[in-house]
PDB file of N, CA and C in Angstrom:
ATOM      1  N   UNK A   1       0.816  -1.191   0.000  1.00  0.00           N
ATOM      2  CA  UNK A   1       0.000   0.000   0.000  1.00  0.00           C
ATOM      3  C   UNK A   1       0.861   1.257   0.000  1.00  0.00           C
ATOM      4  N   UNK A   2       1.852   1.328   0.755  1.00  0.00           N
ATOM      5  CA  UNK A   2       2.850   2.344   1.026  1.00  0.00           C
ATOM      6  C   UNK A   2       3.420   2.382  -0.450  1.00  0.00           C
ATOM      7  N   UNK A   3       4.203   1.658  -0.720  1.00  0.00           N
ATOM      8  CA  UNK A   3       4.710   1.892  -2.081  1.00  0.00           C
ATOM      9  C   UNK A   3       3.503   2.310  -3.721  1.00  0.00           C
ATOM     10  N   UNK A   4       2.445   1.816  -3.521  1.00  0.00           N
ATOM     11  CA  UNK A   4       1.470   2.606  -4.160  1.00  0.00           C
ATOM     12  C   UNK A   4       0.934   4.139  -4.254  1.00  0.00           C
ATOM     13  N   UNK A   5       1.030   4.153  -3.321  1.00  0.00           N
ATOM     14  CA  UNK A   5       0.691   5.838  -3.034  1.00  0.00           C
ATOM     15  C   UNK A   5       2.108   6.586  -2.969  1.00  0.00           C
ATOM     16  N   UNK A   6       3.350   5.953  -2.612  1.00  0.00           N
ATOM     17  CA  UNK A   6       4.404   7.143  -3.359  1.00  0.00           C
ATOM     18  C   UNK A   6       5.240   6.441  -4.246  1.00  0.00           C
ATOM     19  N   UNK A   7       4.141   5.825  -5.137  1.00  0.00           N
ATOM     20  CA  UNK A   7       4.675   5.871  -6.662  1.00  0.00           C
ATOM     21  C   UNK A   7       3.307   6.755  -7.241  1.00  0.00           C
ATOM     22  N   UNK A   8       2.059   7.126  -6.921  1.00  0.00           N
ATOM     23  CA  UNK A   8       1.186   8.032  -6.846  1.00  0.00           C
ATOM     24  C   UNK A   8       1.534   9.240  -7.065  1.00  0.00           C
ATOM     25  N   UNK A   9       2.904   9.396  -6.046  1.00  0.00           N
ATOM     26  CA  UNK A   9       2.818  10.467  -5.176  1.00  0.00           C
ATOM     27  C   UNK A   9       3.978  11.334  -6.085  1.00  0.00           C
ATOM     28  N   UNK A  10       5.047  10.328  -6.480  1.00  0.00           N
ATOM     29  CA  UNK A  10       5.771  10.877  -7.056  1.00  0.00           C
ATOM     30  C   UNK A  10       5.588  10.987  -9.176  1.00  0.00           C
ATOM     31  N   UNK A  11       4.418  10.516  -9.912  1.00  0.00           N
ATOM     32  CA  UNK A  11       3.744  10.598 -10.514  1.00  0.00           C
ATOM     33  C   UNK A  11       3.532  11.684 -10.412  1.00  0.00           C
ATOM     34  N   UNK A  12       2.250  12.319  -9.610  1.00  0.00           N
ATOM     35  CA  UNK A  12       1.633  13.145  -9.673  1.00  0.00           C
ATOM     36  C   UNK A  12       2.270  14.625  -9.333  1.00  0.00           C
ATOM     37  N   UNK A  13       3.655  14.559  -9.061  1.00  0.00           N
ATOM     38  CA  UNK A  13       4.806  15.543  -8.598  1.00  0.00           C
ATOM     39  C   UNK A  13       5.703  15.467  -9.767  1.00  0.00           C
ATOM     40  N   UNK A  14       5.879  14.327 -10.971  1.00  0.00           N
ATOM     41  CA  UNK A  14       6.339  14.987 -11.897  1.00  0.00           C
ATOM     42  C   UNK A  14       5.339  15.204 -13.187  1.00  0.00           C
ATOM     43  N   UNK A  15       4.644  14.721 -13.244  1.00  0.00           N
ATOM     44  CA  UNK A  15       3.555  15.768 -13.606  1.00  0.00           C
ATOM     45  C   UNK A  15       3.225  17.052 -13.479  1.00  0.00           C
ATOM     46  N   UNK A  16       2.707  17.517 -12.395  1.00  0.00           N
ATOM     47  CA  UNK A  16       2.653  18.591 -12.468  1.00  0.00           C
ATOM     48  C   UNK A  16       3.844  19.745 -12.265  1.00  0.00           C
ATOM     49  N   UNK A  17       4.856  19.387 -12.278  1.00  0.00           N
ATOM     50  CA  UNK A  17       6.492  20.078 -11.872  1.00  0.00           C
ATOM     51  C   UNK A  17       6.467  19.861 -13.772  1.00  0.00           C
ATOM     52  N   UNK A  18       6.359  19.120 -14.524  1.00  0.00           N
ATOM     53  CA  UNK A  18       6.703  19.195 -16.007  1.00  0.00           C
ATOM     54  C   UNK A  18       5.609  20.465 -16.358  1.00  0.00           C
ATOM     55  N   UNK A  19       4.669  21.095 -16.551  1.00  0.00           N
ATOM     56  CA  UNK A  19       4.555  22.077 -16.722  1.00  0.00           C
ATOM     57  C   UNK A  19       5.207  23.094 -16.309  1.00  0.00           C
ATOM     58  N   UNK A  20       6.360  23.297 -15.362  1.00  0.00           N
ATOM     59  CA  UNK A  20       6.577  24.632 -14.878  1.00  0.00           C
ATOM     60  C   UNK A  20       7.787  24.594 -15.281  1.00  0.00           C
ATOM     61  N   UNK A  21       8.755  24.084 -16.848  1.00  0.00           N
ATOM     62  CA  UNK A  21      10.003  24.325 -16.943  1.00  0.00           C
ATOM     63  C   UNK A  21      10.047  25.656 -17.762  1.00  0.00           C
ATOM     64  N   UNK A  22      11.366  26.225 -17.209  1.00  0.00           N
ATOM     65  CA  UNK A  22      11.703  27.434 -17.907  1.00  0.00           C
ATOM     66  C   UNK A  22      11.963  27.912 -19.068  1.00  0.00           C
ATOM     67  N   UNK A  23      11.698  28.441 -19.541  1.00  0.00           N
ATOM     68  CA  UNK A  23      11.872  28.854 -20.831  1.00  0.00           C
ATOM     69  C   UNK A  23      12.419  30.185 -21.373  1.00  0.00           C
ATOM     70  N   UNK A  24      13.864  30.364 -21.556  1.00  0.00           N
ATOM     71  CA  UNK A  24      14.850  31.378 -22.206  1.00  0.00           C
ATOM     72  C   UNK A  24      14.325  32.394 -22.845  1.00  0.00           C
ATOM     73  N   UNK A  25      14.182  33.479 -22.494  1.00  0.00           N
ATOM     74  CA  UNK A  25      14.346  34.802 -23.459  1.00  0.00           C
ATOM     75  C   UNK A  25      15.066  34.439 -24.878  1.00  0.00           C
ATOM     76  N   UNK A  26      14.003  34.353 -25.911  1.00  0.00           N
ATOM     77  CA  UNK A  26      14.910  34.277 -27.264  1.00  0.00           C
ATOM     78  C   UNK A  26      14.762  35.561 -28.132  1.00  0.00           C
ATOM     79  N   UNK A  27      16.293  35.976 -28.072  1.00  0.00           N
ATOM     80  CA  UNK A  27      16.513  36.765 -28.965  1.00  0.00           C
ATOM     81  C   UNK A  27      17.091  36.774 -30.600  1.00  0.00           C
ATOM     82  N   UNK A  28      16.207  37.274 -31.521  1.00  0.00           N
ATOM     83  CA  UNK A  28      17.268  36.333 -32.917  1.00  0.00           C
ATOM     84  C   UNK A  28      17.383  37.552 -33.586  1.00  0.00           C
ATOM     85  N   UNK A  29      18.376  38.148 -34.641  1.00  0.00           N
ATOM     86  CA  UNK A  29      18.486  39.094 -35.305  1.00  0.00           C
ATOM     87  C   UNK A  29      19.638  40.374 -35.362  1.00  0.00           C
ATOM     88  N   UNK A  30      19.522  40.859 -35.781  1.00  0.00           N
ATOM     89  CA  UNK A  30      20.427  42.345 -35.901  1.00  0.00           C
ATOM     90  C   UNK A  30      19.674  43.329 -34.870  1.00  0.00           C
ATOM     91  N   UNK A  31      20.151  43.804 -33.229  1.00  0.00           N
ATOM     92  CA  UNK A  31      19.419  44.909 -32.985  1.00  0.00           C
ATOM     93  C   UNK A  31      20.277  46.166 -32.565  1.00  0.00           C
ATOM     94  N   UNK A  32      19.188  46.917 -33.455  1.00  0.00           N
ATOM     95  CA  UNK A  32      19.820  48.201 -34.182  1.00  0.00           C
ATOM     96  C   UNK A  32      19.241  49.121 -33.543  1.00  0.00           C
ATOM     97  N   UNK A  33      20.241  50.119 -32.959  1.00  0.00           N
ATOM     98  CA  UNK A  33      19.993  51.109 -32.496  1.00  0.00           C
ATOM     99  C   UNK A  33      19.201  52.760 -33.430  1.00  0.00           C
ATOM    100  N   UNK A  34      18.110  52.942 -33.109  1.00  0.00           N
ATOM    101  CA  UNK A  34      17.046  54.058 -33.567  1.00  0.00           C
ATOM    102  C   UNK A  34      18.062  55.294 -34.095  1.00  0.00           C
ATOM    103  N   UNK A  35      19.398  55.295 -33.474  1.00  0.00           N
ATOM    104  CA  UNK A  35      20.308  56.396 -34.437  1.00  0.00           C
ATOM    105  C   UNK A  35      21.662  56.166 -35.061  1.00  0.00           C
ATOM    106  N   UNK A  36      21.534  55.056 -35.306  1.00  0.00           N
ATOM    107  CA  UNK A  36      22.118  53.623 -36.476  1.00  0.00           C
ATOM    108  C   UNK A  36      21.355  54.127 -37.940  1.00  0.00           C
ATOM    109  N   UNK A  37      19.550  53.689 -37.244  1.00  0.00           N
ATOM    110  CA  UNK A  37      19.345  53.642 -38.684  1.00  0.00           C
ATOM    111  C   UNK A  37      18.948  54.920 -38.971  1.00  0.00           C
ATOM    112  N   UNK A  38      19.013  56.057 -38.149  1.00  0.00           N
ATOM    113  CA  UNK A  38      18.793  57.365 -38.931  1.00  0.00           C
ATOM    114  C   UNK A  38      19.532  57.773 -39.714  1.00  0.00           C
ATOM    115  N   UNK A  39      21.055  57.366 -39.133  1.00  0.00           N
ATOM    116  CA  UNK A  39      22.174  57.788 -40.155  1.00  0.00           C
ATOM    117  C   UNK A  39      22.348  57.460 -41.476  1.00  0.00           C
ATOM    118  N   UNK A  40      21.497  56.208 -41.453  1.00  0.00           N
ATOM    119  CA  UNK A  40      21.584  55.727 -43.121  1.00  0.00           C
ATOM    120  C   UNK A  40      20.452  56.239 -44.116  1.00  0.00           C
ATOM    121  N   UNK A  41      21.559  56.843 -45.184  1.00  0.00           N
ATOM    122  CA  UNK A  41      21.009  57.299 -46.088  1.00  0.00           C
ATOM    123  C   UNK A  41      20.822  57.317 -47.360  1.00  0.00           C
ATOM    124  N   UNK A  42      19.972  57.765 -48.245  1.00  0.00           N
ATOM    125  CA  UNK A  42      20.102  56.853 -50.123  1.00  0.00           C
ATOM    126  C   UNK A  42      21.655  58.039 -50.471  1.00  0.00           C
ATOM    127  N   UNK A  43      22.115  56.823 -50.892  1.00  0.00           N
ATOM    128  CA  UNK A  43      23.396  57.683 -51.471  1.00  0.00           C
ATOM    129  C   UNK A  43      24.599  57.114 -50.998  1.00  0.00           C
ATOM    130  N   UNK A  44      24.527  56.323 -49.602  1.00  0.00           N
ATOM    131  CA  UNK A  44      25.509  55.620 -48.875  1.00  0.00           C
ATOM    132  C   UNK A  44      26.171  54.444 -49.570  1.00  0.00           C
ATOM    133  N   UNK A  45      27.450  53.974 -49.589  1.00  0.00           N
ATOM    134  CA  UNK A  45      27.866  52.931 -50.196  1.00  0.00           C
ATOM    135  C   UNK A  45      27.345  51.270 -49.354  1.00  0.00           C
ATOM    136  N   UNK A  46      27.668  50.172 -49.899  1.00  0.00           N
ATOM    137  CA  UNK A  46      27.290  49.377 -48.847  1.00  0.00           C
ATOM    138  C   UNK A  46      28.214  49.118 -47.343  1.00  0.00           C
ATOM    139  N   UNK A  47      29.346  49.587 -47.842  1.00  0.00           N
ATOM    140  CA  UNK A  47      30.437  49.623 -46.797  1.00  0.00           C
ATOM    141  C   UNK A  47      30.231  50.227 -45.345  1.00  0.00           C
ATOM    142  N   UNK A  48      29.497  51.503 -45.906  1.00  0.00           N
ATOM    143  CA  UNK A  48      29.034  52.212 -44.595  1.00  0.00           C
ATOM    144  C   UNK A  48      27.589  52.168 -44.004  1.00  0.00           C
ATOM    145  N   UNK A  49      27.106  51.438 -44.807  1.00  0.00           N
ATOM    146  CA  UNK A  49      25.697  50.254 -44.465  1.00  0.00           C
ATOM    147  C   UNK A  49      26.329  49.995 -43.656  1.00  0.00           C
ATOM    148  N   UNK A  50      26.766  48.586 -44.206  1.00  0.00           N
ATOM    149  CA  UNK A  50      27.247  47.989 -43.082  1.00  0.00           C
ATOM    150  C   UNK A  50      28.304  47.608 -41.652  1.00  0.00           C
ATOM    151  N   UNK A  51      28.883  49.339 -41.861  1.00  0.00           N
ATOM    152  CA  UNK A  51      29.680  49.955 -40.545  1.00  0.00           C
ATOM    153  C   UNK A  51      28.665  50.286 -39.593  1.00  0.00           C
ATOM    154  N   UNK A  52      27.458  51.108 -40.252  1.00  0.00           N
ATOM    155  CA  UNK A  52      26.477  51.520 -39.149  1.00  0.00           C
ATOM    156  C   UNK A  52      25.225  50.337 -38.604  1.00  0.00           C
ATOM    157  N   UNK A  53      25.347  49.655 -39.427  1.00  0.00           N
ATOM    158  CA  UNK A  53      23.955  48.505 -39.160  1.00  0.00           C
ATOM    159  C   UNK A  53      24.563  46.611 -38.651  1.00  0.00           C
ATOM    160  N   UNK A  54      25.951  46.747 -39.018  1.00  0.00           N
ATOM    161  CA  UNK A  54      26.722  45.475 -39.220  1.00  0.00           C
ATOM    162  C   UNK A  54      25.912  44.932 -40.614  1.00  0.00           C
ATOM    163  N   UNK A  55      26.313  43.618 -40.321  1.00  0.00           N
ATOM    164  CA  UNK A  55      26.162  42.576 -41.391  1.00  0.00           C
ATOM    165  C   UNK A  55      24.335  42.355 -41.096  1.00  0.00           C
ATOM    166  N   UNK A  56      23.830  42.298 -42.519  1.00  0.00           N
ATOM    167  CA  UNK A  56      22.551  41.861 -42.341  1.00  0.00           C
ATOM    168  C   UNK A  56      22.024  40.574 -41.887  1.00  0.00           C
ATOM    169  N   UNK A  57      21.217  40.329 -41.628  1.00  0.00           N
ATOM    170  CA  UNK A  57      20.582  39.395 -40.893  1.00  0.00           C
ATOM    171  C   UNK A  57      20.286  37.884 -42.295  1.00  0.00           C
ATOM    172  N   UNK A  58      19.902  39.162 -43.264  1.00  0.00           N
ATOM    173  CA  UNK A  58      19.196  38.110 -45.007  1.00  0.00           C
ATOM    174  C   UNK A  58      19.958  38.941 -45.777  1.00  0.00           C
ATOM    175  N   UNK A  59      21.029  37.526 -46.273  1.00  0.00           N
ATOM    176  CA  UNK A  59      22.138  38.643 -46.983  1.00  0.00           C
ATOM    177  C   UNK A  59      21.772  37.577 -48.579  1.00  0.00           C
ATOM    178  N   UNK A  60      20.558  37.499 -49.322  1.00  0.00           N
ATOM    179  CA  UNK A  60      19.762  36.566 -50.405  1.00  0.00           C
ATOM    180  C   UNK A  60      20.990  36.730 -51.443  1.00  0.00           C
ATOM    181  N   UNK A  61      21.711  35.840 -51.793  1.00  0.00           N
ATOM    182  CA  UNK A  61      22.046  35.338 -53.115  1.00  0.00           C
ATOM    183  C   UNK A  61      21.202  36.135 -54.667  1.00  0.00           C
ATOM    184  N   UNK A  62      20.218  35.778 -54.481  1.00  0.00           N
ATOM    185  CA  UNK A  62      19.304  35.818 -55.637  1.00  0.00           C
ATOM    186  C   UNK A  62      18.750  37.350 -55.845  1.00  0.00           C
ATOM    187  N   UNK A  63      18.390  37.835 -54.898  1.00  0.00           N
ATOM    188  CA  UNK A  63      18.048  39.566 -54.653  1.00  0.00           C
ATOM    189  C   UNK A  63      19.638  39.859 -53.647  1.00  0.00           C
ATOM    190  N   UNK A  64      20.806  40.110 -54.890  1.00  0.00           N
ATOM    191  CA  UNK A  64      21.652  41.040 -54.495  1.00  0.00           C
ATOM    192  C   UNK A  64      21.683  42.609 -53.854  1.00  0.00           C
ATOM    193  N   UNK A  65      20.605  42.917 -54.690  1.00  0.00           N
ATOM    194  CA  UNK A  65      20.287  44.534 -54.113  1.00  0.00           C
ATOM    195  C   UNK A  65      19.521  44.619 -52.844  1.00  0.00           C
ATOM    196  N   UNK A  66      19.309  43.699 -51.832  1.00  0.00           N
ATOM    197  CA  UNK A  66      18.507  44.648 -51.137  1.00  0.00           C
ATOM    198  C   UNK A  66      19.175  43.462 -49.334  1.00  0.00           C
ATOM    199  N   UNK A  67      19.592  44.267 -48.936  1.00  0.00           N
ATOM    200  CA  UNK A  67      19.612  43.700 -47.510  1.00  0.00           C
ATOM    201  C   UNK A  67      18.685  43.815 -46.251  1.00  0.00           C
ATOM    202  N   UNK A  68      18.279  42.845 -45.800  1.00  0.00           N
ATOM    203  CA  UNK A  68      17.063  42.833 -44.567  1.00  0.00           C
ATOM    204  C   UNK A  68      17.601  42.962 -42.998  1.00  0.00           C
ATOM    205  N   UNK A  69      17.622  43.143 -42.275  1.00  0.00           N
ATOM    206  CA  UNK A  69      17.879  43.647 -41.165  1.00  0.00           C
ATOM    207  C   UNK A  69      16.662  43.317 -39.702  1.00  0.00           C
ATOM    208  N   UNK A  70      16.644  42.189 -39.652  1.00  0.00           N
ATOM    209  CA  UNK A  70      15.542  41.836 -38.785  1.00  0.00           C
ATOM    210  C   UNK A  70      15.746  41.366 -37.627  1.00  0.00           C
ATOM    211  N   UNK A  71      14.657  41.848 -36.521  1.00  0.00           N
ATOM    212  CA  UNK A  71      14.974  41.423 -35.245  1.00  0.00           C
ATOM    213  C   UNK A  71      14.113  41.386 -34.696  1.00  0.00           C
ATOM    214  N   UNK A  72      13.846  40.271 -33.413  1.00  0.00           N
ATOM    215  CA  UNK A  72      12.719  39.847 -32.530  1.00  0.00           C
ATOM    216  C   UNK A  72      12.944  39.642 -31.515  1.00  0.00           C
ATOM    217  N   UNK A  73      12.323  40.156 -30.203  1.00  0.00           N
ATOM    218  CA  UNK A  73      12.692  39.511 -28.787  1.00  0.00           C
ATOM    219  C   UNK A  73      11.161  38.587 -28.159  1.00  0.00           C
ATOM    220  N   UNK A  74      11.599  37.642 -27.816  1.00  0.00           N
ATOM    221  CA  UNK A  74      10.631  36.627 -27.484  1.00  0.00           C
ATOM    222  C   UNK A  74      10.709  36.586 -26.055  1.00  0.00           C
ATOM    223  N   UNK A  75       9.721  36.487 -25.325  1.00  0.00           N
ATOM    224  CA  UNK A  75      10.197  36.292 -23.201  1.00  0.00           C
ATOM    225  C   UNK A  75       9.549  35.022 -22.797  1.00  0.00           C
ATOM    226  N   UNK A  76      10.270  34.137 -22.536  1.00  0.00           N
ATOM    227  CA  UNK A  76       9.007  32.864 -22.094  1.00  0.00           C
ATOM    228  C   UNK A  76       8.730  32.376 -23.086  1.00  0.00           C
ATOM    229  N   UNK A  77       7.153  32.108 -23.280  1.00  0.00           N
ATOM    230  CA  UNK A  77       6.131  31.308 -23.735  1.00  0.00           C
ATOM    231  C   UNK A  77       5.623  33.036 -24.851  1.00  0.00           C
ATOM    232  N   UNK A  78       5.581  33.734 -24.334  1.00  0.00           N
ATOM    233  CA  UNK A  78       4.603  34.728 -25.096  1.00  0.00           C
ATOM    234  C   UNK A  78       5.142  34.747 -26.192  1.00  0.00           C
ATOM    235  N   UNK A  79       4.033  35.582 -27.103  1.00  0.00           N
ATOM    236  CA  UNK A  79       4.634  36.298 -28.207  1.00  0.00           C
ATOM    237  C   UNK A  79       6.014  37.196 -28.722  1.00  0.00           C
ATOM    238  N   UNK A  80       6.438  37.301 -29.251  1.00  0.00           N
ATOM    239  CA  UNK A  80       7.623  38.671 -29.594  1.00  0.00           C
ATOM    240  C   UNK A  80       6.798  40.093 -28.593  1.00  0.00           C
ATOM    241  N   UNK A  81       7.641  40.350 -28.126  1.00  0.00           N
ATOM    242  CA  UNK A  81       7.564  42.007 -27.255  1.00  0.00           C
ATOM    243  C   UNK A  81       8.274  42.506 -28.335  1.00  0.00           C
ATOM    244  N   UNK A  82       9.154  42.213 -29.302  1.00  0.00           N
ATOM    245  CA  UNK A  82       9.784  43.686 -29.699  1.00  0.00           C
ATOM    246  C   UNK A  82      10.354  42.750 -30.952  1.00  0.00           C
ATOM    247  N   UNK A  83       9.537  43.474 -32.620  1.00  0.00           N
ATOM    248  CA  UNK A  83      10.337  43.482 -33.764  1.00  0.00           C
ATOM    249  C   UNK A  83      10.739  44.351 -34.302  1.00  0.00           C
ATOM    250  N   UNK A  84      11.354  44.167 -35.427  1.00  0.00           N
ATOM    251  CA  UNK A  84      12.341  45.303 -36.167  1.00  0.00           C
ATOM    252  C   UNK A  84      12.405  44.722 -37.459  1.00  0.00           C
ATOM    253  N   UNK A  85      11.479  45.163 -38.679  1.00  0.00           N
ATOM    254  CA  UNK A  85      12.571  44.876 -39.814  1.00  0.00           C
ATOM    255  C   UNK A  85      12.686  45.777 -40.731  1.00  0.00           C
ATOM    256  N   UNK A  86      13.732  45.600 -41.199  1.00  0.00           N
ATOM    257  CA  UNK A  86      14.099  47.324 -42.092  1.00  0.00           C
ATOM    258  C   UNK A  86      14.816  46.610 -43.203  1.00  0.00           C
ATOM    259  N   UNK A  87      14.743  47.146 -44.235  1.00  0.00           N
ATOM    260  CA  UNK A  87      15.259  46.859 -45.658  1.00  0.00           C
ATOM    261  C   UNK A  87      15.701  47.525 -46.441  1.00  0.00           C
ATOM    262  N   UNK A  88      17.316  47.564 -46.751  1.00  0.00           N
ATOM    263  CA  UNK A  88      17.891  48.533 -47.355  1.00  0.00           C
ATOM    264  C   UNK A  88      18.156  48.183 -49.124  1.00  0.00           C
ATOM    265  N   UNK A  89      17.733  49.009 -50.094  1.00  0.00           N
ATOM    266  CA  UNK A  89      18.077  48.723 -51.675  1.00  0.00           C
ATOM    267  C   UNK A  89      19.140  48.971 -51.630  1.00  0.00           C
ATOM    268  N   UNK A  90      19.567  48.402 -52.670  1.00  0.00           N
ATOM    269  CA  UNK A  90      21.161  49.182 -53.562  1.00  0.00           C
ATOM    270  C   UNK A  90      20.639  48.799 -55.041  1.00  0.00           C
ATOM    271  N   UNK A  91      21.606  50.115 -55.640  1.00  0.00           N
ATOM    272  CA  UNK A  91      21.940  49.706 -57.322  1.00  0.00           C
ATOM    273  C   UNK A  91      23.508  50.004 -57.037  1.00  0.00           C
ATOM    274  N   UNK A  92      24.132  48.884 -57.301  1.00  0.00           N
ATOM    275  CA  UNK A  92      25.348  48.854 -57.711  1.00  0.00           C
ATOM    276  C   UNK A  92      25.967  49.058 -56.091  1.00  0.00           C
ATOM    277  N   UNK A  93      26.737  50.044 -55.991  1.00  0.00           N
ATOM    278  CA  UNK A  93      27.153  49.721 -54.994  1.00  0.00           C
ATOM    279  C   UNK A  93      26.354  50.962 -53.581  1.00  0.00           C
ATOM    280  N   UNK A  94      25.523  52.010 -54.160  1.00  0.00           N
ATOM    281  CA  UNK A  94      24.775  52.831 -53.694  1.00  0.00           C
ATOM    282  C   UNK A  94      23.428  52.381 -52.859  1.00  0.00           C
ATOM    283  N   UNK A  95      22.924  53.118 -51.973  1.00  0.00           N
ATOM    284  CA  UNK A  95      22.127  52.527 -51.297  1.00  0.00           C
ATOM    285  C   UNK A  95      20.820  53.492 -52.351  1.00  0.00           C
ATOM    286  N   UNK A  96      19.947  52.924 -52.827  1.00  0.00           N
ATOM    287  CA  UNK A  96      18.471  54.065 -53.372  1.00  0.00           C
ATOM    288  C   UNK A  96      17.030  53.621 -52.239  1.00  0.00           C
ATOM    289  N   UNK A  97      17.171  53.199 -51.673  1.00  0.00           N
ATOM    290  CA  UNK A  97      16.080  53.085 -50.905  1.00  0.00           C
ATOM    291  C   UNK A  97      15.992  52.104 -49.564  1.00  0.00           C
ATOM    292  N   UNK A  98      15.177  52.891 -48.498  1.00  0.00           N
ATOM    293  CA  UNK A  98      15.528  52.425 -47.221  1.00  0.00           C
ATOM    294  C   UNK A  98      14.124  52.118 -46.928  1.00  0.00           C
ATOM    295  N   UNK A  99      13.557  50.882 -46.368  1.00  0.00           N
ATOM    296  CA  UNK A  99      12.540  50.810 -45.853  1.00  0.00           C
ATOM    297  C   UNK A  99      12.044  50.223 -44.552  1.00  0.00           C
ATOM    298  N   UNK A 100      11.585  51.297 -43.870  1.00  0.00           N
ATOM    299  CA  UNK A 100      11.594  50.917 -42.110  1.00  0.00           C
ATOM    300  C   UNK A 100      10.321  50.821 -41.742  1.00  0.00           C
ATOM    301  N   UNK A 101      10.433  49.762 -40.412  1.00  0.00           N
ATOM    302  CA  UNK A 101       9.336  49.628 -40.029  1.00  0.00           C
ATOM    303  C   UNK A 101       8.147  48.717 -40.959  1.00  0.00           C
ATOM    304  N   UNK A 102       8.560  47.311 -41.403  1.00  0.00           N
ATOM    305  CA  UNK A 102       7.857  47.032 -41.675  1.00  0.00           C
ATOM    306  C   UNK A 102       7.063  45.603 -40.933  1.00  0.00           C
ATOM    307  N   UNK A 103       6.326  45.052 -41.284  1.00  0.00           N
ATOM    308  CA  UNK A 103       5.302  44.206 -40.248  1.00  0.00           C
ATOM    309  C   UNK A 103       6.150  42.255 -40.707  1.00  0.00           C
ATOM    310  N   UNK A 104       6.635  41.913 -39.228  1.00  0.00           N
ATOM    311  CA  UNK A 104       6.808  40.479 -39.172  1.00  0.00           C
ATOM    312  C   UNK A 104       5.384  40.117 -38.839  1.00  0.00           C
ATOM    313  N   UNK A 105       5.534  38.782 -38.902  1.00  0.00           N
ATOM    314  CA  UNK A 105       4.614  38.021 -39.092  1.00  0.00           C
ATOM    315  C   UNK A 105       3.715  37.807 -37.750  1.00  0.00           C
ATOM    316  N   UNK A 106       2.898  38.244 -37.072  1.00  0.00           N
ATOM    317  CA  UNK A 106       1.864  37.616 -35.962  1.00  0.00           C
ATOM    318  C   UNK A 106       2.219  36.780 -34.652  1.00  0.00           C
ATOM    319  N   UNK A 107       2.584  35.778 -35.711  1.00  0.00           N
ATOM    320  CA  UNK A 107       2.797  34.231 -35.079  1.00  0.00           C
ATOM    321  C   UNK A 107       3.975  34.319 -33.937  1.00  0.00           C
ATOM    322  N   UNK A 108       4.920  35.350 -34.562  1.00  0.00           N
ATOM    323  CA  UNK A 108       6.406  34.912 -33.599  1.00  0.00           C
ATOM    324  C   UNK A 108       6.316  35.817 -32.340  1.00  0.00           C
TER     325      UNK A 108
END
């Protein structure tokens, strides 16, 4: 009888102790400081892109011209508290267009 009830006992203690494991702050991405990306401007080479922003996050093979710059902070279990994605053009080696603030996806 004794050994029934604390094999019960200890059952029902890892059970409910397996819901309460911790779960890491995940952070993934490039995060860029708000006067990083003011400084960048159409006209900039990529060099000084990427002095002020570092290395992009989506550096695509296939779309040479345009680098992505994305970032997410995750806490726990919840949703993202905090994204970022910004997308810089080039022609050639010039930057022609900067685009900030645009919408990740919901889910993360």
């Amino acid at each position: 009888m004794r050994k029934r009830l604390f094999l019960t006992l200890v059952l029902a203690t890892s059970i409910f102790a397996s819901g309460c494991v911790y779960q890491a702050a995940l952070s993934q991405g490039n995060l860029l400081d708000q006067e990083d990306i003011d400084q960048v401007e159409v006209g900039m080479t990529r060099g000084q892109v990427r002095f002020l922003l570092g290395t992009p996050m989506i550096d695509d093979p296939f779309h040479q011209n345009r680098w992505d710059y994305v970032y997410f902070l995750r806490i726990g279990r919840d949703k993202a508290t905090f994204k970022r994605w910004i997308s810089v053009y080039f022609e050639g080696e010039n930057v022609t267009e900067i685009v900030r603030d645009q919408d990740l996806r919901e889910d993360l």
